[in-house]
PDB file of N, CA and C in Angstrom:
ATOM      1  N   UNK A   1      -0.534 -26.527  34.450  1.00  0.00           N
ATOM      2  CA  UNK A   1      -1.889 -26.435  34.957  1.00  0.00           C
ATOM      3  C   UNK A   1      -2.459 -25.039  34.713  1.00  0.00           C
ATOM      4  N   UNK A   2      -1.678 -23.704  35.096  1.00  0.00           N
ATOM      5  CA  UNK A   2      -2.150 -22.717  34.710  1.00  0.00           C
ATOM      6  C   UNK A   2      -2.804 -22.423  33.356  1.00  0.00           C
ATOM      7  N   UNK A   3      -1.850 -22.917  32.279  1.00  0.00           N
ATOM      8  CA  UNK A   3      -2.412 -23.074  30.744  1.00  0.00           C
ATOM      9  C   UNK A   3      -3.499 -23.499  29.997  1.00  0.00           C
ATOM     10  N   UNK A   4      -3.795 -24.542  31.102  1.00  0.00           N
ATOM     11  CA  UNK A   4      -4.900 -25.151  30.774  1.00  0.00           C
ATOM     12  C   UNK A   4      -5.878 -24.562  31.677  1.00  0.00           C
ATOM     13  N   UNK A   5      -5.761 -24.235  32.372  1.00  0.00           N
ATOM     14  CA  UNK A   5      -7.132 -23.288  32.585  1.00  0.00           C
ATOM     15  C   UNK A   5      -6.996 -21.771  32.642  1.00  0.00           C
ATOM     16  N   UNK A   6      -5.806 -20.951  31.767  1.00  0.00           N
ATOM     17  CA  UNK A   6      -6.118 -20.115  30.983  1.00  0.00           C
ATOM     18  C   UNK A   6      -7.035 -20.229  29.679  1.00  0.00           C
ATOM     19  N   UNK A   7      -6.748 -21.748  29.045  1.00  0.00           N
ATOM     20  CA  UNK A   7      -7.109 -22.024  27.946  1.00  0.00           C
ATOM     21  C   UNK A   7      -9.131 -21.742  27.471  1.00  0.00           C
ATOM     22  N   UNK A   8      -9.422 -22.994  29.255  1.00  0.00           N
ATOM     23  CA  UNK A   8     -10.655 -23.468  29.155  1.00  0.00           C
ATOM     24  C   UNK A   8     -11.524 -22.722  30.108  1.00  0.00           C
ATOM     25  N   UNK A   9     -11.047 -21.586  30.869  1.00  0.00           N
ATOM     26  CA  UNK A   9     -11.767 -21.234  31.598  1.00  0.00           C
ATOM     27  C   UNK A   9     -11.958 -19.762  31.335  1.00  0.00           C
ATOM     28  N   UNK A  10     -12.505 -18.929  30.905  1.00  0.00           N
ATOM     29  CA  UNK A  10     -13.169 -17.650  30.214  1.00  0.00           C
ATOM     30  C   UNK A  10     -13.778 -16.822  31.062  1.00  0.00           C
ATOM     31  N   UNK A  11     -14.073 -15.523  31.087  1.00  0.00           N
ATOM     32  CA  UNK A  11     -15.123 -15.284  31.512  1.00  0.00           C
ATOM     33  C   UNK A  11     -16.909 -15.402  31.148  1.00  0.00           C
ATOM     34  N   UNK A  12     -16.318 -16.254  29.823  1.00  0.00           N
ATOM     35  CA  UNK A  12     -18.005 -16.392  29.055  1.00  0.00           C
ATOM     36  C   UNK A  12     -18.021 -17.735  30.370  1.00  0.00           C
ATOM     37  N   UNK A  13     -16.987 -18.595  30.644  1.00  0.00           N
ATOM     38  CA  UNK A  13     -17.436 -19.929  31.247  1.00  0.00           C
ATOM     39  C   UNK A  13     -17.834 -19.165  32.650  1.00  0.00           C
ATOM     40  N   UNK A  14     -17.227 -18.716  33.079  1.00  0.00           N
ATOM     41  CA  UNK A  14     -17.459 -17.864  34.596  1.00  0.00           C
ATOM     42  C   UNK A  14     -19.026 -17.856  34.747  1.00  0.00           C
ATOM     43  N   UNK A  15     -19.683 -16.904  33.666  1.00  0.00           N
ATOM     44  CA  UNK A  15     -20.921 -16.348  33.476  1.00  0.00           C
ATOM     45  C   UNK A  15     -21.620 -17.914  33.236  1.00  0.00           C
ATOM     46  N   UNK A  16     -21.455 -18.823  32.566  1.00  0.00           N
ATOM     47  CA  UNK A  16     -22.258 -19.589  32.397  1.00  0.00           C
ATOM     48  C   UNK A  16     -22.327 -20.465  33.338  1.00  0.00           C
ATOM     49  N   UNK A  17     -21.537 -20.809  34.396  1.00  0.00           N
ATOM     50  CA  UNK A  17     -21.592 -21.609  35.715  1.00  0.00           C
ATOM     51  C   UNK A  17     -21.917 -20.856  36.562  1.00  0.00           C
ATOM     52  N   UNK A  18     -21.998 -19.337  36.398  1.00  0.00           N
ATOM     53  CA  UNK A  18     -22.912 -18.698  37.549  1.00  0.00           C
ATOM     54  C   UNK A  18     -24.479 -18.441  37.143  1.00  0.00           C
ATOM     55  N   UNK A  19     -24.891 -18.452  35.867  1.00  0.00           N
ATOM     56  CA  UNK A  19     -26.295 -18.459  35.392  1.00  0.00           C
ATOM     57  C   UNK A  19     -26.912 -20.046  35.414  1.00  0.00           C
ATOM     58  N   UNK A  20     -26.096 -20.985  35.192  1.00  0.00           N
ATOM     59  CA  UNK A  20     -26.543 -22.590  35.967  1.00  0.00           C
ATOM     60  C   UNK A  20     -26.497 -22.527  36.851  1.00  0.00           C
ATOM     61  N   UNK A  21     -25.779 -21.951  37.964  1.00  0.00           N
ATOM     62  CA  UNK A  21     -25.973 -22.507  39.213  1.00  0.00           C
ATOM     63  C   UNK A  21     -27.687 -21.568  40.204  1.00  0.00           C
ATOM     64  N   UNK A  22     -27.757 -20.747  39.537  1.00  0.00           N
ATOM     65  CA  UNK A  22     -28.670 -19.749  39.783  1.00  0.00           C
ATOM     66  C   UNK A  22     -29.936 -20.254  39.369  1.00  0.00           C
ATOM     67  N   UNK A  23     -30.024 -20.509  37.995  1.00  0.00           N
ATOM     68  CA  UNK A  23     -31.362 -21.224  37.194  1.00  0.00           C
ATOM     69  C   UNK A  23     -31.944 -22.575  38.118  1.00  0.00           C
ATOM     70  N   UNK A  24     -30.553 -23.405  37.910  1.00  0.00           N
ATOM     71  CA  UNK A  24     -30.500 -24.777  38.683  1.00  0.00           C
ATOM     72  C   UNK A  24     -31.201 -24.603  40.271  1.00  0.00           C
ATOM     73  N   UNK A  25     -30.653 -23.737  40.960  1.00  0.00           N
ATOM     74  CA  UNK A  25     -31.294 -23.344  42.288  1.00  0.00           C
ATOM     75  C   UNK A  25     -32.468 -22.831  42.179  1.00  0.00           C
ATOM     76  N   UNK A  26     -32.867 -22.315  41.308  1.00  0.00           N
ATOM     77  CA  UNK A  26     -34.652 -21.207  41.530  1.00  0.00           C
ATOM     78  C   UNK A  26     -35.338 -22.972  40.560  1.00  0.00           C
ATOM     79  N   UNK A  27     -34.780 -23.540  40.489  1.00  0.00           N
ATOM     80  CA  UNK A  27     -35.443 -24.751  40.111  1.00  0.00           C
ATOM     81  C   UNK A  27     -35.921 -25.636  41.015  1.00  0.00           C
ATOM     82  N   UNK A  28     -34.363 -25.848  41.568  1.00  0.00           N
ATOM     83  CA  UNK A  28     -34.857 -26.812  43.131  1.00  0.00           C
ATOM     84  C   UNK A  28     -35.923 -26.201  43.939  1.00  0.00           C
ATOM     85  N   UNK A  29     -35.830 -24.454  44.033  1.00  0.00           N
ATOM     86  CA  UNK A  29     -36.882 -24.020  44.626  1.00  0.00           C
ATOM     87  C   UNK A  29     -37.945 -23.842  44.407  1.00  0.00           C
ATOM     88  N   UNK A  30     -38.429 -23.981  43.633  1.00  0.00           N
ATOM     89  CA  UNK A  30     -39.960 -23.815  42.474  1.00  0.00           C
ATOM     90  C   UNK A  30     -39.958 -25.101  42.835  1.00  0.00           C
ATOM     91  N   UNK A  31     -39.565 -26.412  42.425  1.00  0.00           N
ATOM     92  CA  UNK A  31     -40.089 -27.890  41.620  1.00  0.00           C
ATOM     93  C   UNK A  31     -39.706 -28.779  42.903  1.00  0.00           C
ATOM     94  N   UNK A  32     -38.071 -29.053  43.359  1.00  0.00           N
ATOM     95  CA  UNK A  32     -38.312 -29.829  43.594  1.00  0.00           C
ATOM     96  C   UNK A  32     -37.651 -29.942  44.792  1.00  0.00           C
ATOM     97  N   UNK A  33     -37.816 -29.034  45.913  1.00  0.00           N
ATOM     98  CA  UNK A  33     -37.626 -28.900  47.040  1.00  0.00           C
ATOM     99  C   UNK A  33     -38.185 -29.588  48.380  1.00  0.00           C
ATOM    100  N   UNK A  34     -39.618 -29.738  47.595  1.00  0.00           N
ATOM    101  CA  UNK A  34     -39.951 -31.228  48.458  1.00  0.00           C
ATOM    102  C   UNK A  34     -40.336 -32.201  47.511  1.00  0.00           C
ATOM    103  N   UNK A  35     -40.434 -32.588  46.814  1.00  0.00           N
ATOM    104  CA  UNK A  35     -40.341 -33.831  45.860  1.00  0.00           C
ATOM    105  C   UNK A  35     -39.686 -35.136  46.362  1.00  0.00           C
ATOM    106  N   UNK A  36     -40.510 -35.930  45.877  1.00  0.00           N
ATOM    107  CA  UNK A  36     -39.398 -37.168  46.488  1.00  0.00           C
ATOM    108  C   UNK A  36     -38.303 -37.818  45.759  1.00  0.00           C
ATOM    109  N   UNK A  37     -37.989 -37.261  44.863  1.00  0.00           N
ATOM    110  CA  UNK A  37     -37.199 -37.801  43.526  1.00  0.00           C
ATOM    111  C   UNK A  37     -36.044 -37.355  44.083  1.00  0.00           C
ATOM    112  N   UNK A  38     -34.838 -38.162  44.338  1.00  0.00           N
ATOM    113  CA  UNK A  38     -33.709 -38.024  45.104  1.00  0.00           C
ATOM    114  C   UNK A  38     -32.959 -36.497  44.154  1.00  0.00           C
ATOM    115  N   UNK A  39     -33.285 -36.832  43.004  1.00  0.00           N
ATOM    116  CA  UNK A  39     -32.129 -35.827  42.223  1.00  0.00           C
ATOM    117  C   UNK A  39     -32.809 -34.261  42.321  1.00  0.00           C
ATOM    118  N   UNK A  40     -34.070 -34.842  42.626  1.00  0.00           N
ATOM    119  CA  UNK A  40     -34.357 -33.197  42.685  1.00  0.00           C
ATOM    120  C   UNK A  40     -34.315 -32.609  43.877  1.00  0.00           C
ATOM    121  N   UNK A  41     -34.718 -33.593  44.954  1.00  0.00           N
ATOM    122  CA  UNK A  41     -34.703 -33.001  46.227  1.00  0.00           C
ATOM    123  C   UNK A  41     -33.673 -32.876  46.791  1.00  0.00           C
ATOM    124  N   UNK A  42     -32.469 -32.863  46.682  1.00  0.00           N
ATOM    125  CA  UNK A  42     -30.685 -32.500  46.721  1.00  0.00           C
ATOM    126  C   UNK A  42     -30.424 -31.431  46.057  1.00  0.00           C
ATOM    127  N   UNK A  43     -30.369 -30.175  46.872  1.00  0.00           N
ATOM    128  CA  UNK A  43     -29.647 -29.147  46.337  1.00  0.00           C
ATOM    129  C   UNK A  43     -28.785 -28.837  45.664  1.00  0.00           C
ATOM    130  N   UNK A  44     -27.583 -29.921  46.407  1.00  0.00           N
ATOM    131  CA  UNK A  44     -26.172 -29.987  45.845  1.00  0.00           C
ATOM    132  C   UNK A  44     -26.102 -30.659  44.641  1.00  0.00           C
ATOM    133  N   UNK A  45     -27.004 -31.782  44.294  1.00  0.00           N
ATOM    134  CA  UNK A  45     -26.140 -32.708  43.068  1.00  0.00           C
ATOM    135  C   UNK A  45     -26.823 -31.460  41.894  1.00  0.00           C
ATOM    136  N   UNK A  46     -28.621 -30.889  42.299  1.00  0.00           N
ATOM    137  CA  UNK A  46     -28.597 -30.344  41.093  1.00  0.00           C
ATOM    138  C   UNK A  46     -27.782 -28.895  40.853  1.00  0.00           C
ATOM    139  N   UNK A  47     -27.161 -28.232  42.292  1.00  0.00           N
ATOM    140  CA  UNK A  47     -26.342 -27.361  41.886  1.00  0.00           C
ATOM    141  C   UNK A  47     -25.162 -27.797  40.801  1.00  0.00           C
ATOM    142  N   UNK A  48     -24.907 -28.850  40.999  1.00  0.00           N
ATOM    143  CA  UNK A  48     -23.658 -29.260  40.466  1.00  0.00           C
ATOM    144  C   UNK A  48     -23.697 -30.030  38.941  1.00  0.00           C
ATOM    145  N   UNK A  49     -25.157 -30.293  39.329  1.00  0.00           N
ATOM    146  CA  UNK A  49     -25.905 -30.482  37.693  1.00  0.00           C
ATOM    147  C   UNK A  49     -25.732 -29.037  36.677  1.00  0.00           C
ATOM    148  N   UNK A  50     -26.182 -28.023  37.441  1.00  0.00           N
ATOM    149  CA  UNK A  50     -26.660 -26.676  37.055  1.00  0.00           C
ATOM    150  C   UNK A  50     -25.114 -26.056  36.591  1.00  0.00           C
ATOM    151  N   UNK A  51     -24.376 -26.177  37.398  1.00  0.00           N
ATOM    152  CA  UNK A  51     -22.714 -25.872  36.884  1.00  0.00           C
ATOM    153  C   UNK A  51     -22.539 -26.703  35.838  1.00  0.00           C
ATOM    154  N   UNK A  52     -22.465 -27.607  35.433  1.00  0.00           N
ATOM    155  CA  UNK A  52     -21.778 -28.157  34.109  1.00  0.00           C
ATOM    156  C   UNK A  52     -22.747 -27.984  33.282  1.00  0.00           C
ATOM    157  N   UNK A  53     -24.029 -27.634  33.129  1.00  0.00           N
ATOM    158  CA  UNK A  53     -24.899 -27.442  32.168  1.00  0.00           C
ATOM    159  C   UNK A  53     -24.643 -26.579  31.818  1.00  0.00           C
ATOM    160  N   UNK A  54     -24.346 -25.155  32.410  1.00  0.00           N
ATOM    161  CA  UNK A  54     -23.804 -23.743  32.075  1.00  0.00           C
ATOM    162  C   UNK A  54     -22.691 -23.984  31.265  1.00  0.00           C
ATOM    163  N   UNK A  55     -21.740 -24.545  32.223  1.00  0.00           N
ATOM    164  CA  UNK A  55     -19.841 -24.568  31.803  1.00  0.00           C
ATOM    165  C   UNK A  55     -20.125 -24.851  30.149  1.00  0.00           C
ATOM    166  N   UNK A  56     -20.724 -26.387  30.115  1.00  0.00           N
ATOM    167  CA  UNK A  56     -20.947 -26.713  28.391  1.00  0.00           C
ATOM    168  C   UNK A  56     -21.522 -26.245  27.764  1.00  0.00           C
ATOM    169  N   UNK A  57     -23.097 -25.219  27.842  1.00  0.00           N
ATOM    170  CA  UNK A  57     -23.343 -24.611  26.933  1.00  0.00           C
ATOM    171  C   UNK A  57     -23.016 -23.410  26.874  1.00  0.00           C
ATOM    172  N   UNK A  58     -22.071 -22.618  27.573  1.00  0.00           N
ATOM    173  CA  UNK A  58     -21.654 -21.779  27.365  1.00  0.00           C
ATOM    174  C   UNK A  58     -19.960 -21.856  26.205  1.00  0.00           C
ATOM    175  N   UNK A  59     -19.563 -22.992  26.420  1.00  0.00           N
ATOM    176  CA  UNK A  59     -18.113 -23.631  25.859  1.00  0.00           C
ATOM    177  C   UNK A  59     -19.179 -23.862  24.424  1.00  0.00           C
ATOM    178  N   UNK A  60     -20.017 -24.626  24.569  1.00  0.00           N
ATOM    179  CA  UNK A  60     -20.443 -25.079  22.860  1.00  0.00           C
ATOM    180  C   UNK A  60     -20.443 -23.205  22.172  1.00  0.00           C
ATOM    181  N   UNK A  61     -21.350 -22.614  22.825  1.00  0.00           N
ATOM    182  CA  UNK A  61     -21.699 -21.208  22.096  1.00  0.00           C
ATOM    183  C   UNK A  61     -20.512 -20.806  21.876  1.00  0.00           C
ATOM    184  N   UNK A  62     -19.083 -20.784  22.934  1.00  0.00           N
ATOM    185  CA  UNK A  62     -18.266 -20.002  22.112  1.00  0.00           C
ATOM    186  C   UNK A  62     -17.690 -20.634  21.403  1.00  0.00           C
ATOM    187  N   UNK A  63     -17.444 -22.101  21.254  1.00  0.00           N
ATOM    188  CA  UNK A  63     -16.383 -22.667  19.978  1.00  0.00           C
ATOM    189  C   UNK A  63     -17.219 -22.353  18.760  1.00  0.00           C
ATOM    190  N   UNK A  64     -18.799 -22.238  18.451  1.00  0.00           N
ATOM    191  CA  UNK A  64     -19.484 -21.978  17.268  1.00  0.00           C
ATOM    192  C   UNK A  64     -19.036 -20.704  17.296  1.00  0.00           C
ATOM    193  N   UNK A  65     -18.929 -19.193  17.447  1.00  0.00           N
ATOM    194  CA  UNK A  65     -18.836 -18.170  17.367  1.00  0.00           C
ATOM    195  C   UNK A  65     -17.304 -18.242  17.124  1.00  0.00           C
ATOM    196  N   UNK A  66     -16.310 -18.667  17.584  1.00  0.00           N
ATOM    197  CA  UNK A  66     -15.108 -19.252  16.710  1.00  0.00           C
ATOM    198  C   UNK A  66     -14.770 -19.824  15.815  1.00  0.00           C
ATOM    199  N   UNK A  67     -15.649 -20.697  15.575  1.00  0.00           N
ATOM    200  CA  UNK A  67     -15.770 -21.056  14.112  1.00  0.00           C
ATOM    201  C   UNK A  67     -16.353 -20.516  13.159  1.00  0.00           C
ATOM    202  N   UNK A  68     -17.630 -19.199  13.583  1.00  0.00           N
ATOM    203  CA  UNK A  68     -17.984 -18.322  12.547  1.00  0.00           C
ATOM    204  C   UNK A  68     -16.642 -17.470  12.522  1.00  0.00           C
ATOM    205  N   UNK A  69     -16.064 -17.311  13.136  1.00  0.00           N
ATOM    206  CA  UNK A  69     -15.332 -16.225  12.253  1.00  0.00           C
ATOM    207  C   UNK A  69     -14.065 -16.586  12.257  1.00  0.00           C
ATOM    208  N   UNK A  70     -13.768 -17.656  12.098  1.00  0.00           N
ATOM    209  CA  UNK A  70     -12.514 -18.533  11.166  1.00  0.00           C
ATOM    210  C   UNK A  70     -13.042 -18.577   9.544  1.00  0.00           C
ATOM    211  N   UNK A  71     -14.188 -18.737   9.819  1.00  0.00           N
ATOM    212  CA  UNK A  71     -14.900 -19.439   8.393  1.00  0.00           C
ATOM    213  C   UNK A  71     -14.818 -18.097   7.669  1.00  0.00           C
ATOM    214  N   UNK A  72     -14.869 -16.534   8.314  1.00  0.00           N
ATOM    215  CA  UNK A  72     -15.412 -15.668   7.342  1.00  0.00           C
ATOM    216  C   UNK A  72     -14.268 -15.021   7.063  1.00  0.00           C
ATOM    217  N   UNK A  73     -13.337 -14.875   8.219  1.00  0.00           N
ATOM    218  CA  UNK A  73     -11.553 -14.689   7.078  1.00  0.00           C
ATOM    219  C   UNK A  73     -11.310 -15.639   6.440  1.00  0.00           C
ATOM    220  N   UNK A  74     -11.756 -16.817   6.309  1.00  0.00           N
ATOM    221  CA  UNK A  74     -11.115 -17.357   4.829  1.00  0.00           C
ATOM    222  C   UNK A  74     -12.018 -16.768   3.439  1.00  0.00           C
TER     223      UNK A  74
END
């Protein structure tokens, strides 16, 4: 278990589930804090929306930046 989240968990992922969960929240608070749309007016699901949106685009950006520079030592 440790290995695998030495593997998958970074500090680029750190940063990107704390900049979703932050964005995600000044969202609920701007938009949709009283709204009647269940997903927006729940703090929690879109916090938890806002965490995996980070986690993955922060994971996509670094496997591309790993693959640029696999590609340029060959």
């Amino acid at each position: 278990m440790k290995e695998f989240i030495k593997k998958n968990v970074t500090i680029y992922h750190i940063i990107g589930i704390v900049s979703g969960l932050v964005l995600s929240d000044i969202y609920w608070w701007k938009v949709g804090r009283f709204d009647d749309y269940f997903l927006k007016n729940n703090i929690f699901i879109i916090s938890i929306f806002g965490i995996l949106v980070g986690y993955i685009s922060f994971d996509l950006i670094i496997n591309s930046i790993r693959k640029n520079r696999e590609n340029k030592k060959d």
